[in-house]
N, C-alpha and C. Protein backbone atom coordinates (compact mmCIF):
# COMPACT_ATOMS: atom_id res chain seq x y z
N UNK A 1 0.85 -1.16 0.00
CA UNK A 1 0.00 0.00 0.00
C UNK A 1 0.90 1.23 0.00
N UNK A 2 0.68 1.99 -0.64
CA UNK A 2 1.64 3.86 -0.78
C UNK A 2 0.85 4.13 0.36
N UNK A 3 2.20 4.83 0.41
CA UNK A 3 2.21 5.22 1.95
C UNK A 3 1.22 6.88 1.94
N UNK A 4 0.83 6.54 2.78
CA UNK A 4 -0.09 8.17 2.97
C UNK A 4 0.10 9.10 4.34
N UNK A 5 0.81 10.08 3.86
CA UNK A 5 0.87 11.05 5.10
C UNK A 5 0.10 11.78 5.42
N UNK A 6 0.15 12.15 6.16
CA UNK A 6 -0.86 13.43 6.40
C UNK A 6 -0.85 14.75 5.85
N UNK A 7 0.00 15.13 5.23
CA UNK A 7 0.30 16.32 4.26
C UNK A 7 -0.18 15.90 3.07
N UNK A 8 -0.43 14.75 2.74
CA UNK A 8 -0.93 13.94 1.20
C UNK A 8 -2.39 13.69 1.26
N UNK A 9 -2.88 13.39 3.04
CA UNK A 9 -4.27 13.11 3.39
C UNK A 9 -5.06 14.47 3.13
N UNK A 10 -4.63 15.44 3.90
CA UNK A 10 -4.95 17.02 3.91
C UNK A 10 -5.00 17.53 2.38
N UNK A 11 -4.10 17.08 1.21
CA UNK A 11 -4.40 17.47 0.03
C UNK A 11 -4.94 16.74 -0.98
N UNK A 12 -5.69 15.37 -0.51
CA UNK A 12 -6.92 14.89 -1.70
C UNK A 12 -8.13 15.83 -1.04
N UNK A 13 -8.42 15.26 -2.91
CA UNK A 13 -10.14 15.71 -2.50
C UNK A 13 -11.25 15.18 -1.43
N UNK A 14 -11.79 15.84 -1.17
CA UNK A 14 -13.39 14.87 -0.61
C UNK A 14 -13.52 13.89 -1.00
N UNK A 15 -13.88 13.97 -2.10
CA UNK A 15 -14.70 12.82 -3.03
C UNK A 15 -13.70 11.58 -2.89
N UNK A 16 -12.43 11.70 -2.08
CA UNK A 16 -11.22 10.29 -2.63
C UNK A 16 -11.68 9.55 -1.28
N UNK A 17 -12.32 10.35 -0.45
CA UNK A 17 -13.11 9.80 1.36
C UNK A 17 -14.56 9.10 1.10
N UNK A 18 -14.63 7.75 1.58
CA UNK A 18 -15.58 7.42 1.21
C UNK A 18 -17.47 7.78 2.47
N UNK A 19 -16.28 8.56 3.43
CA UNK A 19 -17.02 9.18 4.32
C UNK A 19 -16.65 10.14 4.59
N UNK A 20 -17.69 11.15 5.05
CA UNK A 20 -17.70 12.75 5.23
C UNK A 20 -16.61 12.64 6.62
N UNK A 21 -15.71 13.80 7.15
CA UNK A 21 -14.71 13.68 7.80
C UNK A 21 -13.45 12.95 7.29
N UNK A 22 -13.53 12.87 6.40
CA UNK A 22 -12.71 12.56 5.78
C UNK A 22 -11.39 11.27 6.16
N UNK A 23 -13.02 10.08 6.35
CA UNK A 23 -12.51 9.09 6.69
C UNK A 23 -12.78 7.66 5.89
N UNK A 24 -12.11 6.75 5.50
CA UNK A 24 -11.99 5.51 4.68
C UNK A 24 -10.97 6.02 3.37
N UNK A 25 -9.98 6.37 3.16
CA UNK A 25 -9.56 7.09 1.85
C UNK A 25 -9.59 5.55 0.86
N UNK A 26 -9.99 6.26 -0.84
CA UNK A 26 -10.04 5.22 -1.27
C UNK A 26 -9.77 5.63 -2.67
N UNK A 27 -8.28 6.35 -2.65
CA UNK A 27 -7.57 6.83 -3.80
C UNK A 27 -6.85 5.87 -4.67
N UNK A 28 -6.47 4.47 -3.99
CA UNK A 28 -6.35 3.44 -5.00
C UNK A 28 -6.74 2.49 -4.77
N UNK A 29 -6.24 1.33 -4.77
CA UNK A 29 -6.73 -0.10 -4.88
C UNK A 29 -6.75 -0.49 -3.45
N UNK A 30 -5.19 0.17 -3.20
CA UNK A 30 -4.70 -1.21 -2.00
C UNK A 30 -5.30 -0.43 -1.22
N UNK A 31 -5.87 0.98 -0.91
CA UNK A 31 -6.47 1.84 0.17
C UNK A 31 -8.15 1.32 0.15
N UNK A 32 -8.83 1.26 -1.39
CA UNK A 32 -10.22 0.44 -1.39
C UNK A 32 -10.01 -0.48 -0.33
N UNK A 33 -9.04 -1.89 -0.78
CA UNK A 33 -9.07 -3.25 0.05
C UNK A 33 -9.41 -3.16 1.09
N UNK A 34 -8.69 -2.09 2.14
CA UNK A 34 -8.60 -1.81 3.51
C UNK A 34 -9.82 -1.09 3.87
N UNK A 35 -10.13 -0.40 2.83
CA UNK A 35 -11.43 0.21 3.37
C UNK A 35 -12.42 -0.66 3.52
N UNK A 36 -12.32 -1.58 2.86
CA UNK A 36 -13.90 -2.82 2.72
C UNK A 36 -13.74 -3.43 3.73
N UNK A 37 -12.33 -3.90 4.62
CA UNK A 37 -12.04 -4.67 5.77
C UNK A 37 -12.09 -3.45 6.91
N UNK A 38 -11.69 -2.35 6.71
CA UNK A 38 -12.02 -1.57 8.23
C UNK A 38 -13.17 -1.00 8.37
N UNK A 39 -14.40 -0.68 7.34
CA UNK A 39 -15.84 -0.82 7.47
C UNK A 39 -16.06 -1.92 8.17
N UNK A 40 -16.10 -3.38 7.62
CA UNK A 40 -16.28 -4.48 8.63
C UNK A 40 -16.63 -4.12 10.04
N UNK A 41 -15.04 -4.11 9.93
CA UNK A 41 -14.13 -3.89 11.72
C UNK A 41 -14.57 -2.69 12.14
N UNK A 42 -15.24 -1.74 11.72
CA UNK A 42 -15.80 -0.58 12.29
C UNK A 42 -17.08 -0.70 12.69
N UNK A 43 -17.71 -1.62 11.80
CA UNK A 43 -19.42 -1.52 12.24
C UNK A 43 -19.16 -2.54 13.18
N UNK A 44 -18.55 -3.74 13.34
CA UNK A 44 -18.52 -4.84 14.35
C UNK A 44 -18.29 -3.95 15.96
N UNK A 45 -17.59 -3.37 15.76
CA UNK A 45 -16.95 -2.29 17.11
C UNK A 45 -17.93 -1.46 17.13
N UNK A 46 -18.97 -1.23 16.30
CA UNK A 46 -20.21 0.05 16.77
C UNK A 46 -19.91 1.55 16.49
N UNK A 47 -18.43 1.52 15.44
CA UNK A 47 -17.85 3.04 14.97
C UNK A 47 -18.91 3.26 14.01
N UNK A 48 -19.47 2.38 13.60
CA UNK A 48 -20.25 3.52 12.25
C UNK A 48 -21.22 2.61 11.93
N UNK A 49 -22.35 2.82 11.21
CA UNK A 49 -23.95 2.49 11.45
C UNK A 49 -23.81 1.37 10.13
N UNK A 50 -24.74 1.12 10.09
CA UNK A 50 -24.89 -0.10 9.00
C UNK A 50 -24.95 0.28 7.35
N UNK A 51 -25.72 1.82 7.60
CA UNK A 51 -25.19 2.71 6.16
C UNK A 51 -24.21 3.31 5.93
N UNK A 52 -23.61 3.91 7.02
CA UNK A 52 -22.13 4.29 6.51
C UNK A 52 -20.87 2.97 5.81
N UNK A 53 -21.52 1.56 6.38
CA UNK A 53 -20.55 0.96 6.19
C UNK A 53 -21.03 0.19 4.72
N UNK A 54 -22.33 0.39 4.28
CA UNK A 54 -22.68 0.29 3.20
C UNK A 54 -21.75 1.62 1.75
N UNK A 55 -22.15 2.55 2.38
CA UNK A 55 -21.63 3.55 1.38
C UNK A 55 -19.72 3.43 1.92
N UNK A 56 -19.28 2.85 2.59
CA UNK A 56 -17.97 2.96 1.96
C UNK A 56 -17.95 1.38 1.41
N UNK A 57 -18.36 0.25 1.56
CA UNK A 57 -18.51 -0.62 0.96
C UNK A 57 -18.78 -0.66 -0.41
N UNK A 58 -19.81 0.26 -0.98
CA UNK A 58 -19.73 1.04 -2.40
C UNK A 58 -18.90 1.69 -3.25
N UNK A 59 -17.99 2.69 -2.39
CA UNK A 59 -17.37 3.26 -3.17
C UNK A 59 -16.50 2.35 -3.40
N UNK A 60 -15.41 1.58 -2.30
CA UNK A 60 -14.31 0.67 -2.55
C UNK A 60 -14.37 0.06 -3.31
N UNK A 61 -15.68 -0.20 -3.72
CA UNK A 61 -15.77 -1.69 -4.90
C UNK A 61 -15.87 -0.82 -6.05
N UNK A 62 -16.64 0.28 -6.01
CA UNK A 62 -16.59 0.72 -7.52
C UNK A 62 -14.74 1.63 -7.79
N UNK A 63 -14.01 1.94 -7.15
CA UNK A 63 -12.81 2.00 -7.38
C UNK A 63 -12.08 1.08 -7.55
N UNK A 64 -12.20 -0.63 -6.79
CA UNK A 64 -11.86 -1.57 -7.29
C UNK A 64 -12.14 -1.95 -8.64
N UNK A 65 -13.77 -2.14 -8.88
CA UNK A 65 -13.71 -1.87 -10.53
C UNK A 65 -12.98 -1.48 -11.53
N UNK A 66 -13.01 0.05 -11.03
CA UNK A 66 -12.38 0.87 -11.73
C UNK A 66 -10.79 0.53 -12.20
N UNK A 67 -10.09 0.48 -11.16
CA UNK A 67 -8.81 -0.24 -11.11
C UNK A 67 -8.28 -1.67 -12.13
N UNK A 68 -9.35 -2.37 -12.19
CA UNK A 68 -9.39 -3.89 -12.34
C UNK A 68 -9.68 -3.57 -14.13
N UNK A 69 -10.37 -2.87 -14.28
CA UNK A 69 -11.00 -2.30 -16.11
C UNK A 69 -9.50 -2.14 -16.26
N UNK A 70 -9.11 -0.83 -15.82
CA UNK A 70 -7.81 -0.88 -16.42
C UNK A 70 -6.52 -1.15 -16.59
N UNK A 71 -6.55 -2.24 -15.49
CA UNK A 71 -5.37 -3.19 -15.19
C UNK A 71 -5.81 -4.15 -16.76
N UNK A 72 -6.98 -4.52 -16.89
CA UNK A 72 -7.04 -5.43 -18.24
C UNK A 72 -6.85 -5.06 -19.74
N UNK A 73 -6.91 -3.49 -19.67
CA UNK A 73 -6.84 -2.75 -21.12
C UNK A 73 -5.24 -2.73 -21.58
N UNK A 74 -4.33 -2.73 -20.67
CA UNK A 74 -3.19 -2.80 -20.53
C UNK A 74 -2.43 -3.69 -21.35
């Protein structure tokens, strides 16, 4: 996974967070993966409701998609 600092966190967009506060980042692949496993591990622990962990469950996969299209055009 690329490493993400906090000077790199502070300068994506919104839209790369698959939640408002700017939490689950899901600017590439290996950051999606983790997001689909720490939603899990977040709703199991009671951090976040059953729709938040739906909508980052969404985005990760459609950036996984995304990723996966053009790993094959290649």
């Amino acid at each position: 996974m690329a490493r993400l600092t906090a000077a790199k966190r502070r300068g994506m967009k919104r839209s790369t967070f698959a939640l408002s506060g700017r939490r689950f980042p899901v600017n590439d692949a290996a950051h999606a993966r983790a997001a689909l496993s720490g939603a899990t591990r977040a709703l199991r622990a009671g951090n976040i409701t059953a729709s938040e962990a739906r909508k980052v469950r969404g985005k990760a996969r459609a950036k996984l998609r995304g990723s996966l299209s053009r790993s094959r055009r290649r």
